[in-house]
Protein backbone atom coordinates (compact mmCIF):
# COMPACT_ATOMS: atom_id res chain seq x y z
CA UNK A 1 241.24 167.03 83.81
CA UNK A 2 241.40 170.97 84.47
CA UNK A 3 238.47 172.37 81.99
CA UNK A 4 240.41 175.67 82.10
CA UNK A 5 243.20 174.03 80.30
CA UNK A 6 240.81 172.12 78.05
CA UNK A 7 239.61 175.58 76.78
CA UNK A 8 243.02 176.87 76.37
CA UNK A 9 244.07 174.15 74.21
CA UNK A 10 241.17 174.59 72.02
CA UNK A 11 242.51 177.83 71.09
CA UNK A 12 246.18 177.87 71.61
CA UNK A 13 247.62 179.33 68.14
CA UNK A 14 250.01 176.20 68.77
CA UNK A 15 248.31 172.71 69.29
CA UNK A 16 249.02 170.93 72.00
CA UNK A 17 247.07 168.29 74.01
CA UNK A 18 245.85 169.13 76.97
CA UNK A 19 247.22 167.57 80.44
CA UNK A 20 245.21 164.39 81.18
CA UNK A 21 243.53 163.72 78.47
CA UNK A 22 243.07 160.26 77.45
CA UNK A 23 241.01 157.98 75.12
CA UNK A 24 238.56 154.90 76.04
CA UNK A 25 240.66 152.73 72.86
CA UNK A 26 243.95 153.58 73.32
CA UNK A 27 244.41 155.39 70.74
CA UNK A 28 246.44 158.77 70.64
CA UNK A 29 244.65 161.81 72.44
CA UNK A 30 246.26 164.36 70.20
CA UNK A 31 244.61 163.11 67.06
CA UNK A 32 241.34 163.32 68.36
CA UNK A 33 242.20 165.82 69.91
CA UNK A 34 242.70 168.09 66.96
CA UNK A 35 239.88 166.92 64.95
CA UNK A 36 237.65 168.69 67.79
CA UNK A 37 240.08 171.66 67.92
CA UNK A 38 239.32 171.96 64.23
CA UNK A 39 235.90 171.65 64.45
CA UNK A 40 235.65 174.30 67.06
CA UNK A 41 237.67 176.63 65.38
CA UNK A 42 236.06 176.27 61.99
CA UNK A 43 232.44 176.89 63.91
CA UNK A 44 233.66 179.81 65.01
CA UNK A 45 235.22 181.08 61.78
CA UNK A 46 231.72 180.16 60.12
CA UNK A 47 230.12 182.21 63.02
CA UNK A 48 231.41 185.42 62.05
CA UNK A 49 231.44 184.49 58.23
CA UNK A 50 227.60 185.01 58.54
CA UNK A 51 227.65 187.95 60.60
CA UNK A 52 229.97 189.91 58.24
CA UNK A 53 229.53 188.77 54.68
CA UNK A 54 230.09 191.92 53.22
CA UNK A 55 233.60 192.48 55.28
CA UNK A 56 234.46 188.30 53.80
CA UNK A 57 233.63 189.53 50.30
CA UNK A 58 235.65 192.57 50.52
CA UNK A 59 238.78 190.77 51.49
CA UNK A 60 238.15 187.04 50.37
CA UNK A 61 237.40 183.85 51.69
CA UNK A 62 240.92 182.89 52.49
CA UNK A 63 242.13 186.42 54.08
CA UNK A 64 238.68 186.59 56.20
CA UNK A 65 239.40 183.13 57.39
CA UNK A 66 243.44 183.81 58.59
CA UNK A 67 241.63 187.35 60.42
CA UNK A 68 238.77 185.42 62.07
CA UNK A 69 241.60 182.56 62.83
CA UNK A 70 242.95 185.44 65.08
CA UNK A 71 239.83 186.54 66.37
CA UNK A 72 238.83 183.69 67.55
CA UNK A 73 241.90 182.46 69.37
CA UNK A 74 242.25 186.20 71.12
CA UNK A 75 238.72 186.73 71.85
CA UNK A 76 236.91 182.94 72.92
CA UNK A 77 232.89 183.49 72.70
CA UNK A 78 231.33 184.43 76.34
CA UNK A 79 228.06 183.28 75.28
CA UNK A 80 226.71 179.79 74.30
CA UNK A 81 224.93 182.04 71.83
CA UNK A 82 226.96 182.41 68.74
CA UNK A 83 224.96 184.66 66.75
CA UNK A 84 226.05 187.32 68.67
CA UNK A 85 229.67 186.12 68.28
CA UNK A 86 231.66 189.17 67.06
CA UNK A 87 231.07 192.04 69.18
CA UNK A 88 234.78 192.68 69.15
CA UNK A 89 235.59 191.75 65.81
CA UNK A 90 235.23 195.37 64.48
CA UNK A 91 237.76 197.09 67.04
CA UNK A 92 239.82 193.78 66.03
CA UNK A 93 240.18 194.63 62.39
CA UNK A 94 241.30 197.95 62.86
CA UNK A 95 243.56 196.87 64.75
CA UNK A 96 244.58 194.48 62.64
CA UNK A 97 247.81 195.49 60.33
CA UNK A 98 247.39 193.14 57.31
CA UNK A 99 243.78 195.42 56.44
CA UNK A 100 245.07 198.36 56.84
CA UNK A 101 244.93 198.76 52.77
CA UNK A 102 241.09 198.60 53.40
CA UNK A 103 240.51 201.59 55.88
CA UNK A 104 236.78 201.53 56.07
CA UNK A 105 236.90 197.51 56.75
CA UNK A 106 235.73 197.99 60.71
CA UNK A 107 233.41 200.49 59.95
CA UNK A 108 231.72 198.12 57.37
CA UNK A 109 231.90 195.19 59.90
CA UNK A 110 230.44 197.83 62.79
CA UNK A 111 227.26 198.23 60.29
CA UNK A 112 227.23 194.64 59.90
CA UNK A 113 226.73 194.23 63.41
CA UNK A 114 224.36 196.67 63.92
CA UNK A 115 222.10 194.97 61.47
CA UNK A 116 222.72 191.41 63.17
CA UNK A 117 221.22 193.81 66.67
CA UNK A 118 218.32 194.81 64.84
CA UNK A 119 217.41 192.03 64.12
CA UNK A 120 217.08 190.43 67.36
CA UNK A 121 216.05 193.51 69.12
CA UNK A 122 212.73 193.27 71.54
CA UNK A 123 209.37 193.58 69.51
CA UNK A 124 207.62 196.94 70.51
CA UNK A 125 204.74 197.89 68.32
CA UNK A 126 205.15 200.76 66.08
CA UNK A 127 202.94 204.04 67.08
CA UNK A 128 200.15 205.10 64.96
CA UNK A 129 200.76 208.10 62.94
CA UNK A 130 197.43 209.28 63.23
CA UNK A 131 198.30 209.61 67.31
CA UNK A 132 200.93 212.46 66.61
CA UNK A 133 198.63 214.34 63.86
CA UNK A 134 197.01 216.54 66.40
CA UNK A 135 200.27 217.20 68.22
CA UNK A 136 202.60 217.90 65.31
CA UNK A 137 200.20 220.13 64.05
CA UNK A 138 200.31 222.67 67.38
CA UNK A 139 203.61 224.23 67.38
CA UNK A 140 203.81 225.33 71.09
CA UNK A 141 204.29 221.39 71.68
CA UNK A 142 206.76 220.83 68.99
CA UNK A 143 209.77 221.74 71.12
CA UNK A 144 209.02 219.59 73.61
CA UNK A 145 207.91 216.63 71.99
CA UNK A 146 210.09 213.65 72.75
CA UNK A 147 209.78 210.61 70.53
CA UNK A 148 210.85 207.42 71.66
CA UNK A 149 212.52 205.22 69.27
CA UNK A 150 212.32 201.26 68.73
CA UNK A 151 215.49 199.32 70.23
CA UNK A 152 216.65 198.08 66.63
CA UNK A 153 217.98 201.36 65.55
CA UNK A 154 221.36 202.78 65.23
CA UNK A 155 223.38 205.55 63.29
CA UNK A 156 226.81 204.57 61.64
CA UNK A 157 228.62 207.22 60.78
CA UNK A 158 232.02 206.49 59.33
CA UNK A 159 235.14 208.65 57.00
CA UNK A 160 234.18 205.92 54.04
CA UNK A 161 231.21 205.19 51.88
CA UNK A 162 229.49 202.03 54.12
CA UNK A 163 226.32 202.49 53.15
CA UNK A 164 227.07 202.92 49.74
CA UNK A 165 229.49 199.76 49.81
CA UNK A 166 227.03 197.58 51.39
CA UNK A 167 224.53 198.59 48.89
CA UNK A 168 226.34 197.74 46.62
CA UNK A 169 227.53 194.29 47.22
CA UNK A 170 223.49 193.36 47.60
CA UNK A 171 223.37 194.54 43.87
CA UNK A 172 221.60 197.93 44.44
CA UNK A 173 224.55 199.63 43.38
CA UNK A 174 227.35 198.91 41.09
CA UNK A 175 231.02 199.47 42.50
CA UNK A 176 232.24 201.67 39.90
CA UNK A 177 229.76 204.12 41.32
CA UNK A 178 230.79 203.92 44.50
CA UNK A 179 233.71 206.39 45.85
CA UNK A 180 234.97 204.53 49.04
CA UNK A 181 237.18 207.74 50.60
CA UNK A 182 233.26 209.96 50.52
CA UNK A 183 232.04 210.03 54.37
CA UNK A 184 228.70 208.44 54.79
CA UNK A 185 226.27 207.51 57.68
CA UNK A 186 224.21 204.55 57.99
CA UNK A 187 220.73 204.45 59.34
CA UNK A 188 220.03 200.78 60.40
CA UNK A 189 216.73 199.75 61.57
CA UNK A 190 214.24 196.88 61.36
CA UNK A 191 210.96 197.27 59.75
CA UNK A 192 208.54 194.76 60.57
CA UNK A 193 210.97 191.24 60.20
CA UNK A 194 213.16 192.78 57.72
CA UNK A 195 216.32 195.13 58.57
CA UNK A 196 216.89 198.03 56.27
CA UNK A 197 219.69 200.14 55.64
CA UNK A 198 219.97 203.55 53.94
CA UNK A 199 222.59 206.27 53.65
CA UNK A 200 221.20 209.54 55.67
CA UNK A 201 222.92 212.91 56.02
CA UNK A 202 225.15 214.30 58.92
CA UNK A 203 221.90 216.14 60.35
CA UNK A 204 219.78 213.39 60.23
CA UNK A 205 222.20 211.06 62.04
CA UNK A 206 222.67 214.10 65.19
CA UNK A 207 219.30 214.38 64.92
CA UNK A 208 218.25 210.91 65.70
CA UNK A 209 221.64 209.78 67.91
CA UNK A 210 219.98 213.20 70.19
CA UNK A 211 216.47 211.13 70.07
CA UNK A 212 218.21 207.67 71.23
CA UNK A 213 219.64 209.90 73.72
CA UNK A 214 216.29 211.14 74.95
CA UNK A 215 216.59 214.70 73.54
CA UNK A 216 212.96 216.23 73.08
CA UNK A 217 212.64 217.81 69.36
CA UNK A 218 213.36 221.22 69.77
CA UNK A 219 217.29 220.08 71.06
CA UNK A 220 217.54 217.31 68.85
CA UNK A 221 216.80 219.99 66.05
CA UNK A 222 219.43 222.58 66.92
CA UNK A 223 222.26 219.32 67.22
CA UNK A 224 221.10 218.68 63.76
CA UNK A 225 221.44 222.26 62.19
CA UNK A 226 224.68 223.03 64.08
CA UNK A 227 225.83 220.17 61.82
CA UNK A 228 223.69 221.01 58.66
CA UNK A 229 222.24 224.12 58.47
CA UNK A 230 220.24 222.60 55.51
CA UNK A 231 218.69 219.67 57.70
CA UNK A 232 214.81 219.01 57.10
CA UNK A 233 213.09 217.85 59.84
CA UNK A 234 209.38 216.79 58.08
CA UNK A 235 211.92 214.63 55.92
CA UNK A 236 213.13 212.98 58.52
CA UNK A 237 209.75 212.66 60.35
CA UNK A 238 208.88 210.84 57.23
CA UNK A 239 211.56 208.37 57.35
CA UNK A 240 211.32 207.52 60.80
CA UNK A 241 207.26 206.80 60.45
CA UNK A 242 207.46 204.74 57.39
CA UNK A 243 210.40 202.62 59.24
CA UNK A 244 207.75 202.28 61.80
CA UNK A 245 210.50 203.07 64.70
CA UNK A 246 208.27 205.35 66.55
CA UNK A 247 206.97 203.40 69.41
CA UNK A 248 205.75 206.27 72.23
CA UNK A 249 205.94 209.85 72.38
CA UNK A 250 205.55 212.14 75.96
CA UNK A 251 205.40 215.99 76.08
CA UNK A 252 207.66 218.25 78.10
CA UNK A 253 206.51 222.22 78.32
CA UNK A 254 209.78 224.81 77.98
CA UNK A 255 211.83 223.50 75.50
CA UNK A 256 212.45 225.77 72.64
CA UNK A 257 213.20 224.92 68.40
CA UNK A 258 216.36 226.50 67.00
């Protein structure tokens, strides 16, 4: 029997047995059949049920599991490793017409994601704070001081309240204080085992997508107060070292701050 067409039945949106397939008893192939289809497809649907909880509870169990439904028959896993099943599922839903009433839906399932990353990112040790005292206290190497970041974080930044949202459906918020339609960004990031999240400003995210980019300071600063003339770097210093997501730092001569 052609495996290819074994696959494709699995997910057809219409069942249908496969060519060739037969049973050992005689019984009929299409009932078994679909018993293993379902059990497939229902795996699956589970799969991204515990990737994106929040996006499930947002819409409900029956709406997330018609949307994953469709997932899952367009986009097959290409891994035998289904927790990271979903790496399409956020340009899926907004693309997807029926959730259009919930505009920030993808952006919440794109945070979702990036926690599930985190998570599994490589371990790297976190860098003593006591290592950058004597540099961060010298200002002619402040410019060109170029901080390397641990592989679990990521910026969010979305039109809609995500980090608020999520927040709030863990019960550190209530939703009647939430505004969905204010823009937000997310700073995700794992400290120690546990993956935080917490809503930063518009600087801080430019500041830290330039350090992910391998921007020393003194750019990363001036992408940060082109966006926020207000943005406070020792704040942000802060953050980052009590996340522990400082791993290395080097030093490059001729850069300049803002």
């Amino acid at each position: 029997m052609n495996t290819d067409a074994f696959a494709a039945a699995l997910l057809a949106p219409e069942p249908a047995c496969p060519p060739g397939l037969v049973t050992w008893n005689g019984s009929d192939p299409m009932r078994r059949f679909a018993v293993y289809r379902n059990n497939v497809l229902a795996s699956l649907i589970n799969a991204l049920a515990d990737t994106f909880p929040v996006v499930k509870q947002l819409v409900g169990d029956e709406f997330f599991a018609g949307m994953a439904r469709l997932h899952v028959q367009a986009t097959p896993p290409r891994s035998p490793l289904l927790v990271f099943y979903g790496e399409d599922f956020p340009a899926f839903i907004a693309n997807f017409p029926p959730a259009a009433s919930l505009p920030y839906l993808a952006d919440m399932a794109r945070l979702e994601l990036a926690q599930v990353h985190a998570y599994h990112a490589a371990d790297l040790p976190s860098l003593d704070s006591t290592v950058l005292a004597d540099v961060l206290t010298d200002p002619q190497w402040l410019p060109g001081l170029q901080l390397w970041l641990h592989p679990s974080i990521a910026v969010i930044s979305s039109d809609y309240a995500i980090a608020s949202l999520w927040a709030a459906h863990q019960g550190l918020l209530g939703l009647t204080e939430v505004d969905p339609g204010q823009p937000e960004c997310a700073l995700v990031l794992r400290n120690g085992l546990e993956v935080e999240v917490s809503r930063i400003g518009a600087g801080e995210t430019a500041f830290i997508q330039a350090l992910i980019a391998g921007s020393p300071l003194g750019p990363a600063v001036g992408a940060a107060l082109a966006i926020d003339n207000a943005f406070d770097l020792g704040t942000t210093f802060a953050r980052l070292l009590a996340g522990g997501v400082i791993t290395r730092f080097t030093l490059h001569r001729g850069s300049q701050m803002p």
